[in-house]
C-alpha atoms as a PDB file:
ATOM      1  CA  UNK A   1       5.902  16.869  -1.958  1.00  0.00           C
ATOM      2  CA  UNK A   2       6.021  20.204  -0.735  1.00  0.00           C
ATOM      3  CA  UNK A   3       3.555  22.954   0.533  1.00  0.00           C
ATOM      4  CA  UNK A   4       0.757  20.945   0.458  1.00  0.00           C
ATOM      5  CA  UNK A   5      -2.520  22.059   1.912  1.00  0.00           C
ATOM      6  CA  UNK A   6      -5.081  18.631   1.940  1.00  0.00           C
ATOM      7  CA  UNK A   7      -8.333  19.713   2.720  1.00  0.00           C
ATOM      8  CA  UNK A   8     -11.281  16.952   3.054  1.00  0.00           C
ATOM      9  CA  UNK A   9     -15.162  17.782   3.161  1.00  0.00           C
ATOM     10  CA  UNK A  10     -14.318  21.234   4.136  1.00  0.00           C
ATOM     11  CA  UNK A  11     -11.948  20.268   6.889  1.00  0.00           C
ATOM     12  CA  UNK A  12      -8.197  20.828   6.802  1.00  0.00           C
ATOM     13  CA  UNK A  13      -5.968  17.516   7.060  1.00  0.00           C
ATOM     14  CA  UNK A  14      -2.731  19.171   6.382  1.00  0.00           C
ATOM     15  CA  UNK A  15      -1.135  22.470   5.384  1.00  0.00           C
ATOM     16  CA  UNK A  16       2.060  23.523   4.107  1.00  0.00           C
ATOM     17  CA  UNK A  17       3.278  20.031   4.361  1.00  0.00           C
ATOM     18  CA  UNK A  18       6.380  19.101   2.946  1.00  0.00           C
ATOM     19  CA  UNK A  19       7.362  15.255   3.185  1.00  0.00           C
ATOM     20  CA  UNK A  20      10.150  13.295   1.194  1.00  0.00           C
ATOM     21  CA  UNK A  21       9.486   9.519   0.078  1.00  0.00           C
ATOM     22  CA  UNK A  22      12.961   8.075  -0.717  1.00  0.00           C
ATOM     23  CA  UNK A  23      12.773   6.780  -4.261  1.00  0.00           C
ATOM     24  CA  UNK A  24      13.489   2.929  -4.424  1.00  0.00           C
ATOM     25  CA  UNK A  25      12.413   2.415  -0.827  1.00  0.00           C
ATOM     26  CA  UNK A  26       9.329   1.365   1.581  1.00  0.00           C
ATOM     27  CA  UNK A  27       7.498   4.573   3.530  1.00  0.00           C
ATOM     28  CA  UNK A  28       4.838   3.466   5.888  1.00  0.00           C
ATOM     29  CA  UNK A  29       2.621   5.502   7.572  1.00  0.00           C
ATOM     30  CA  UNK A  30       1.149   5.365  10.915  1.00  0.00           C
ATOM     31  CA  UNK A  31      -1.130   7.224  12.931  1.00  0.00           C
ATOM     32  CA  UNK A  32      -4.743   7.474  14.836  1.00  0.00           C
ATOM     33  CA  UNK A  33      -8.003   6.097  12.823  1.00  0.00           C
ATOM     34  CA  UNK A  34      -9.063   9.692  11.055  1.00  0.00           C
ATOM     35  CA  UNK A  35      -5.853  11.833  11.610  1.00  0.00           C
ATOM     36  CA  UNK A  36      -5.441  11.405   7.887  1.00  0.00           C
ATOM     37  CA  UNK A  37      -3.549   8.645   6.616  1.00  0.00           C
ATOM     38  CA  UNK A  38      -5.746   7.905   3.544  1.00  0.00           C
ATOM     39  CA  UNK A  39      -6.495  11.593   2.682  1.00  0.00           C
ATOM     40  CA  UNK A  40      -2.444  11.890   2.120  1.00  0.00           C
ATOM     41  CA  UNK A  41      -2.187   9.061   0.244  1.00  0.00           C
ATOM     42  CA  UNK A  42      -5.252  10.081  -2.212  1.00  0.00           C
ATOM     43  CA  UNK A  43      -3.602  13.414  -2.557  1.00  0.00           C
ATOM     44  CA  UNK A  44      -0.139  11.654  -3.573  1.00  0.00           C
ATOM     45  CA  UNK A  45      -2.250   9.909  -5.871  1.00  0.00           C
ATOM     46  CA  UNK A  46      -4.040  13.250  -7.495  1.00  0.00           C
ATOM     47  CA  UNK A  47      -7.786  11.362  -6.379  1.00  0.00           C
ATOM     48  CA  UNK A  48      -8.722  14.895  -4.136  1.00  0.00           C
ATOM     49  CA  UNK A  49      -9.509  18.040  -5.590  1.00  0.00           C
ATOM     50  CA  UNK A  50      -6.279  20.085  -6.499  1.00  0.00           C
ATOM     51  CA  UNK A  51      -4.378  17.481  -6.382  1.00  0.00           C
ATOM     52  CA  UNK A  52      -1.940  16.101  -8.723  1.00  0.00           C
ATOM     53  CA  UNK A  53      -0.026  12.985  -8.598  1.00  0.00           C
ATOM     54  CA  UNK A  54       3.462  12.319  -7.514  1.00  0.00           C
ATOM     55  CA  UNK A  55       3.449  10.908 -10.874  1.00  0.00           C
ATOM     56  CA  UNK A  56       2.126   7.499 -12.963  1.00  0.00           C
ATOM     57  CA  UNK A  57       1.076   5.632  -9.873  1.00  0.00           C
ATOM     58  CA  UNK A  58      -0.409   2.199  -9.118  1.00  0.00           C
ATOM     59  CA  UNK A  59      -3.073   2.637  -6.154  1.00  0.00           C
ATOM     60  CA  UNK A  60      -4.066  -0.537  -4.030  1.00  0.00           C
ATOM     61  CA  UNK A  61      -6.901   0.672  -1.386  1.00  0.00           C
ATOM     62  CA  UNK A  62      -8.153  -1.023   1.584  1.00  0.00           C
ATOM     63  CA  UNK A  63     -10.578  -3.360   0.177  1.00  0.00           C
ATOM     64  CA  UNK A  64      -9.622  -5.613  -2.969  1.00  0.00           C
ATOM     65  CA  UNK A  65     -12.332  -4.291  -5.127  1.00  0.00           C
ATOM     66  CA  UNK A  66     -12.167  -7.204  -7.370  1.00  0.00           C
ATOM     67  CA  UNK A  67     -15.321  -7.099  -9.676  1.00  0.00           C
ATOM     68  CA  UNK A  68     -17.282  -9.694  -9.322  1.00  0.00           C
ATOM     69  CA  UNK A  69     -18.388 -10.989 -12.956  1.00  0.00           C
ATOM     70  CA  UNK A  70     -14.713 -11.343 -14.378  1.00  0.00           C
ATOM     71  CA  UNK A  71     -12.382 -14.017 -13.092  1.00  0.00           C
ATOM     72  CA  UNK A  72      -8.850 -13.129 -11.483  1.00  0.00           C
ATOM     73  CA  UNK A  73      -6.994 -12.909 -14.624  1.00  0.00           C
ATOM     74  CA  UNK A  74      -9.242  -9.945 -15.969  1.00  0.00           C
ATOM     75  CA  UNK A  75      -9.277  -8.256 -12.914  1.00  0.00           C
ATOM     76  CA  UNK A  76      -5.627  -8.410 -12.809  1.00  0.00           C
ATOM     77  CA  UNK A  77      -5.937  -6.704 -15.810  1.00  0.00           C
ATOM     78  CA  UNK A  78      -8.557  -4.216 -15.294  1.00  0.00           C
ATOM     79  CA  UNK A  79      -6.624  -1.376 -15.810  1.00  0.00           C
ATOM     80  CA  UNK A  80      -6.147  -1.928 -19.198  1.00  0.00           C
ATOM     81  CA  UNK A  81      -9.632  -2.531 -19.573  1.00  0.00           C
ATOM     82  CA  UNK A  82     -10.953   0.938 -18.233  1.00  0.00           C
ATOM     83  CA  UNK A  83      -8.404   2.821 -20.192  1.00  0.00           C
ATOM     84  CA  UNK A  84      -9.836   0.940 -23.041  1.00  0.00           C
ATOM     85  CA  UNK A  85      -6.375  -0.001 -24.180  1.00  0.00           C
ATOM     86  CA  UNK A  86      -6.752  -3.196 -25.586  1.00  0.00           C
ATOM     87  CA  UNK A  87      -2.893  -3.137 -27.638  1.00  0.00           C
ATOM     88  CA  UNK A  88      -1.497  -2.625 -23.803  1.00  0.00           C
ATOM     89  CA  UNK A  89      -3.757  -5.528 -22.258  1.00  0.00           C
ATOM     90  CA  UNK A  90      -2.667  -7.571 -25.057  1.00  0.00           C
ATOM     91  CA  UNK A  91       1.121  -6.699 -24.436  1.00  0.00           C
ATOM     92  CA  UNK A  92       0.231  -7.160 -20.473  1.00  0.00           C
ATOM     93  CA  UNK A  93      -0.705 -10.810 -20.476  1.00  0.00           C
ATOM     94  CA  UNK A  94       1.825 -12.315 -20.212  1.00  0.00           C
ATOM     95  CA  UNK A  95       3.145 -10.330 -17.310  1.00  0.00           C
ATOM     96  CA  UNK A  96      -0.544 -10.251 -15.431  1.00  0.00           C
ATOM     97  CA  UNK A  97      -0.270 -14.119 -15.755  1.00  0.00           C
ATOM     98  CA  UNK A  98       3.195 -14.546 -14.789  1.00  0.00           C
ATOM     99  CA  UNK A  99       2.121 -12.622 -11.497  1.00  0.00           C
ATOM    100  CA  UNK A 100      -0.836 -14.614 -11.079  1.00  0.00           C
ATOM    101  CA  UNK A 101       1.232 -17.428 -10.521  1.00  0.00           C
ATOM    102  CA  UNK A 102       3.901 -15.652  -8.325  1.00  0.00           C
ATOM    103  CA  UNK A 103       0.986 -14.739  -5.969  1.00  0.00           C
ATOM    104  CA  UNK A 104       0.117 -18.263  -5.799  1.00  0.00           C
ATOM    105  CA  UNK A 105      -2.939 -18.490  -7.972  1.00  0.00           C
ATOM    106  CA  UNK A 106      -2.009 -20.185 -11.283  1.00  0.00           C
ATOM    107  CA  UNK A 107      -4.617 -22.767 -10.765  1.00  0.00           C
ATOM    108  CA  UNK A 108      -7.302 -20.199 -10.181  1.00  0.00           C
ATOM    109  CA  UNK A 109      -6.798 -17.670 -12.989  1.00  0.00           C
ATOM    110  CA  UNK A 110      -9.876 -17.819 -14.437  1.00  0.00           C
ATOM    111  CA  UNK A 111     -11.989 -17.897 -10.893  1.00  0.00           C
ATOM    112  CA  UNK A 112     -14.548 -15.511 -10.035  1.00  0.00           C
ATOM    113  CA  UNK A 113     -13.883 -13.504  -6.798  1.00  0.00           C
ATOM    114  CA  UNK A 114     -16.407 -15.062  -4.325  1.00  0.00           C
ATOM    115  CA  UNK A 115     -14.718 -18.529  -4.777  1.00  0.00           C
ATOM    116  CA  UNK A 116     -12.136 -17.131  -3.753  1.00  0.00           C
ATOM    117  CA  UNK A 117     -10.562 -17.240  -0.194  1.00  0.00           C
ATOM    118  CA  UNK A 118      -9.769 -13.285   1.240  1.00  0.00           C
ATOM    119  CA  UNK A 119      -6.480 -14.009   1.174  1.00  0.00           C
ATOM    120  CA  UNK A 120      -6.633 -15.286  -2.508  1.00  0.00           C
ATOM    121  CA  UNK A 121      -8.347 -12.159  -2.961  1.00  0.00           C
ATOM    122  CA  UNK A 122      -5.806  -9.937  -1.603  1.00  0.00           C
ATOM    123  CA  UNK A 123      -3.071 -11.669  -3.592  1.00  0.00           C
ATOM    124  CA  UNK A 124      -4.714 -11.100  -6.978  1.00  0.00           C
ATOM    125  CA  UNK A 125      -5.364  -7.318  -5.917  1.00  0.00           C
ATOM    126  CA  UNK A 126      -1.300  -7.534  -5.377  1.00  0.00           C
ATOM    127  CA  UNK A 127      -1.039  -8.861  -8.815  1.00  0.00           C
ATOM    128  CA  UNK A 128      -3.551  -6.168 -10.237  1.00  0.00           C
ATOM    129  CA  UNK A 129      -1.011  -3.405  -8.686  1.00  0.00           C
ATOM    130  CA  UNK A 130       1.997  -4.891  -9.850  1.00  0.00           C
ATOM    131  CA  UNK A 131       0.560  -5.740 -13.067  1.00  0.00           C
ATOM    132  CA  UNK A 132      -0.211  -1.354 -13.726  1.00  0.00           C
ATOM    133  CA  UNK A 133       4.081  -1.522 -13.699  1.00  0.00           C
ATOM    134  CA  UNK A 134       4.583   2.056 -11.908  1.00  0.00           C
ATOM    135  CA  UNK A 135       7.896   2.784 -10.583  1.00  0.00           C
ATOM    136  CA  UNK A 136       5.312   4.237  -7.626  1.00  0.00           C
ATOM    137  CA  UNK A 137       3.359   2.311  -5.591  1.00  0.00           C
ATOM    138  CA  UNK A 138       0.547   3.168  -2.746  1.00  0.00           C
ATOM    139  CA  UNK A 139      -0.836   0.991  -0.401  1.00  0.00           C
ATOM    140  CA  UNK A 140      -3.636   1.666   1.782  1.00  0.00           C
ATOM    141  CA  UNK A 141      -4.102  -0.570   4.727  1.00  0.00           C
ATOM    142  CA  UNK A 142      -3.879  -3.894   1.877  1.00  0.00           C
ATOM    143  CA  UNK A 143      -3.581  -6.314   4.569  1.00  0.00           C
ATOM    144  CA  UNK A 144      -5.501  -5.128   6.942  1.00  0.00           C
ATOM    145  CA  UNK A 145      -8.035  -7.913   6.533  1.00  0.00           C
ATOM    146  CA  UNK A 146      -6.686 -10.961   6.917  1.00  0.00           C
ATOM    147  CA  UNK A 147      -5.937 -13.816   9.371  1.00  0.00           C
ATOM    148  CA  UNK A 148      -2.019 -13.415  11.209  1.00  0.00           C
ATOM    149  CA  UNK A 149      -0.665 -15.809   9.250  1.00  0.00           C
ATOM    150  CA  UNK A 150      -1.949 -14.845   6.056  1.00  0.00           C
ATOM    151  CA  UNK A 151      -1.063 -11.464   6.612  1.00  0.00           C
ATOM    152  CA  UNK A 152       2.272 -12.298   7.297  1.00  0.00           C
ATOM    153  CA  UNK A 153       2.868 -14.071   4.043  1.00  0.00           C
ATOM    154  CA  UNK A 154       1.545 -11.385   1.988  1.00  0.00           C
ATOM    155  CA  UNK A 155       3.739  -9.285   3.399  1.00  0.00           C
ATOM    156  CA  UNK A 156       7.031 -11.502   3.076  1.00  0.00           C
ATOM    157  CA  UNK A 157       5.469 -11.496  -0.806  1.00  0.00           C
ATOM    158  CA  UNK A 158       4.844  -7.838  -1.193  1.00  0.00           C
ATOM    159  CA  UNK A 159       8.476  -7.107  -0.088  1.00  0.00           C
ATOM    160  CA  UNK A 160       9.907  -9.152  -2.354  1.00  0.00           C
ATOM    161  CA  UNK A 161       8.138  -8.275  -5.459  1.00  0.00           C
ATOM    162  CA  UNK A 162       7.862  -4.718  -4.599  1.00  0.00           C
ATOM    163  CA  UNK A 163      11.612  -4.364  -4.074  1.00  0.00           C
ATOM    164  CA  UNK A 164      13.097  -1.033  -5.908  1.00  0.00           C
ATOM    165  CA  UNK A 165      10.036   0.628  -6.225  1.00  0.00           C
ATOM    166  CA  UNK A 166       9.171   3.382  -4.284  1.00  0.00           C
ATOM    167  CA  UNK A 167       6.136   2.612  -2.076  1.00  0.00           C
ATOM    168  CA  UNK A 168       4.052   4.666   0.417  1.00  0.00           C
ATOM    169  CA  UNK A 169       1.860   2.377   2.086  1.00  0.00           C
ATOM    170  CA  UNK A 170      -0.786   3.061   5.424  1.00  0.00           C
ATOM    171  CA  UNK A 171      -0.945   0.611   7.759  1.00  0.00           C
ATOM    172  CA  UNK A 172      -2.460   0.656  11.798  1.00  0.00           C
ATOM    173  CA  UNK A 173       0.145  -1.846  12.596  1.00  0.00           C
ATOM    174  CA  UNK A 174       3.233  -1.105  14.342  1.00  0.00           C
ATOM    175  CA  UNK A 175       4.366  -3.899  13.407  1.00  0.00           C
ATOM    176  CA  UNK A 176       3.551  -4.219   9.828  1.00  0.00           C
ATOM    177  CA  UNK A 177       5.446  -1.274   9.298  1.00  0.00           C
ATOM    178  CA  UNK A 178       8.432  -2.252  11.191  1.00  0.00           C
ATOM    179  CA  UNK A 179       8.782  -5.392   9.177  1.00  0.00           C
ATOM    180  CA  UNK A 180       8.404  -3.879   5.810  1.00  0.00           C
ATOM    181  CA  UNK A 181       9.328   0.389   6.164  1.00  0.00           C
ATOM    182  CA  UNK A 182      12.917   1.222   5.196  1.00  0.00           C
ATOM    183  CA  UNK A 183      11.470   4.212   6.753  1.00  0.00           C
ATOM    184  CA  UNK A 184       8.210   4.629   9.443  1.00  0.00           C
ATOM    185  CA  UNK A 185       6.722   8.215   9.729  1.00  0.00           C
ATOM    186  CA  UNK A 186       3.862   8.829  12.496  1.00  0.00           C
ATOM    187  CA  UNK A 187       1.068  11.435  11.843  1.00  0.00           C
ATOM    188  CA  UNK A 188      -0.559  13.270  14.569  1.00  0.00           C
ATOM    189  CA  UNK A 189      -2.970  16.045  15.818  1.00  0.00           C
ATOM    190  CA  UNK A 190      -5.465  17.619  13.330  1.00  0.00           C
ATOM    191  CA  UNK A 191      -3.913  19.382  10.826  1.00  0.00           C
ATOM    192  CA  UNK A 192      -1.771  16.624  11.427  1.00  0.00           C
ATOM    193  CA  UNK A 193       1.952  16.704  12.041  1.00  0.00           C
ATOM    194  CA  UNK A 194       4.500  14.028  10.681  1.00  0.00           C
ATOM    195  CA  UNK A 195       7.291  12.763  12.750  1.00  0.00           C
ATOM    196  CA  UNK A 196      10.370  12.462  12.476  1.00  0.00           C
ATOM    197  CA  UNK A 197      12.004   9.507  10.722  1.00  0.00           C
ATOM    198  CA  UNK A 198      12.442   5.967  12.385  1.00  0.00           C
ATOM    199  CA  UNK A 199      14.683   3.680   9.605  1.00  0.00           C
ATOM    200  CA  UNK A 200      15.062  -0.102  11.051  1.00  0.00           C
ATOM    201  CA  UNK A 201      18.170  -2.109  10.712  1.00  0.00           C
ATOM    202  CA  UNK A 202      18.495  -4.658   8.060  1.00  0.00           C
ATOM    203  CA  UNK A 203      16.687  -5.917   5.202  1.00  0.00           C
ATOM    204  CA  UNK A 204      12.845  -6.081   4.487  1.00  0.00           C
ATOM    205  CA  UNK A 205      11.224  -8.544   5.307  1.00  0.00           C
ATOM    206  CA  UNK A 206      12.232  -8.118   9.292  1.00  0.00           C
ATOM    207  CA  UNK A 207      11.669 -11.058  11.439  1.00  0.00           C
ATOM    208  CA  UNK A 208       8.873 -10.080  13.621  1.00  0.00           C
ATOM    209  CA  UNK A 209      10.454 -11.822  16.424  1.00  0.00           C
ATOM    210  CA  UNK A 210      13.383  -9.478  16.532  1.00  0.00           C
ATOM    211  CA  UNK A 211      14.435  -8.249  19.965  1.00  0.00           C
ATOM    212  CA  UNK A 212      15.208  -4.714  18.283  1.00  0.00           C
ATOM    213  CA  UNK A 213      12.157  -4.640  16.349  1.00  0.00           C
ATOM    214  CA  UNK A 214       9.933  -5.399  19.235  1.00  0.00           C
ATOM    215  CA  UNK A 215      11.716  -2.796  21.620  1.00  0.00           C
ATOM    216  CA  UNK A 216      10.719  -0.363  18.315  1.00  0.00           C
ATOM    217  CA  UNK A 217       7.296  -1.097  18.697  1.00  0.00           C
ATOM    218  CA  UNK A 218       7.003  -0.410  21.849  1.00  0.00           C
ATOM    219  CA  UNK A 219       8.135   3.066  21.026  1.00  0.00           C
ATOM    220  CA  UNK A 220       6.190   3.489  17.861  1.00  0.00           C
ATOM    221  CA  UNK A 221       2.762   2.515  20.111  1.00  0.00           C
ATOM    222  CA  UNK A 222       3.967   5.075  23.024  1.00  0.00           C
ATOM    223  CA  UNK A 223       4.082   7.664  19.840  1.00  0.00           C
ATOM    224  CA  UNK A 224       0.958   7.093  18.937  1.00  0.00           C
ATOM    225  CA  UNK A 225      -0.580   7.173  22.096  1.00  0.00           C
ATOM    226  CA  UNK A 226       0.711  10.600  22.355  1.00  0.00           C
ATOM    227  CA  UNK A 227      -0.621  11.791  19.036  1.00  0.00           C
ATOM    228  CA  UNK A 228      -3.950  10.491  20.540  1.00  0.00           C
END
């Protein structure tokens, strides 16, 4: 993107920012609550006013936003349903399904949401993503929700079926972002600044009981404390 101005309810976020994403690659971005994580997101994603998108993109936001009279196979599928494409949901089924059971939920794929376990819920809001096929992918905050160990298979599951695609995705967790980011940029100060770029070692997903990793963290939280 370049020269963007992001303006929310009348307040400035950003201005003549100009940020790469590496195509084929994790970006995850860090940052204060309200220095404006989301609002760049929604602007990659043409959802504020002026703003276009970075191109066809599959949005997952914070919460799973399931709907709660159709089971997990047509919500996987909702897309098509709101586009009122009904030859592309037919054509989609067989991938939406085949996802449903990569996420683990095979035996649930005609459950409504609320017997459904958050994390269940999370991994058919994966599947919904996935299932919209967009070489572009952003992720707001998707596991921010969930119990440790949950969260850490989700991730371990959204690395590997998210591999090649290029992916922006928000996250308040050092590290999160360290185990997943091919490349971690911190925003700060109001209109924020980005920082510059911090690219791990070795492949996604990182063990988060690296040595290196954790050292990393420790200098990704004394970043943010700054930008405080």
């Amino acid at each position: 993107m370049r020269s963007a101005h992001i303006v929310l309810d009348g307040h400035v976020v950003a201005e003549n920012l100009s940020l790469d994403f590496p195509a084929g690659k994790t970006t995850c971005l860090l940052g204060r609550s309200g220095v404006g994580k989301t609002s760049l997101l929604r602007h990659l994603a043409g959802l504020l006013p002026g703003a276009e998108a970075a191109g066809p993109v599959a949005y997952m936001a914070q919460r799973d936003l399931l709907l709660p009279w159709l089971g997990v196979l047509d919500n996987v599928l909702l897309g098509y349903r709101l586009r009122l494409d009904a030859a592309g949901r037919r054509a989609a089924e067989p991938r939406a399904r085949s996802l449903i059971a990569e996420v683990g939920l095979a035996d649930r794929m005609y459950d409504l949401p609320q017997t459904l376990s958050g994390g269940m819920r999370q991994r058919a809001a994966l599947a919904r993503t996935l299932c919209e096929d967009r070489q572009i992918v952003l992720m707001d905050e998707p596991f921010g929700h969930l119990d440790a160990v949950t969260r850490l298979d989700l991730q371990d599951l959204a690395a590997r079926l998210l591999r090649g695609r290029t992916v922006v995705m928000v996250t308040h967790d050092p590290l999160e972002a360290l185990r997943l980011g091919h490349e971690i940029r911190v925003l700060s100060g109001l209109p924020f600044a980005v920082g510059t770029v911090i690219a791990p070692s070795g492949d996604v997903p990182r063990d988060p009981g690296d040595a290196g990793l954790l050292a990393l963290q420790a200098r990704l939280i004394a970043e943010l404390r700054r930008g405080s």
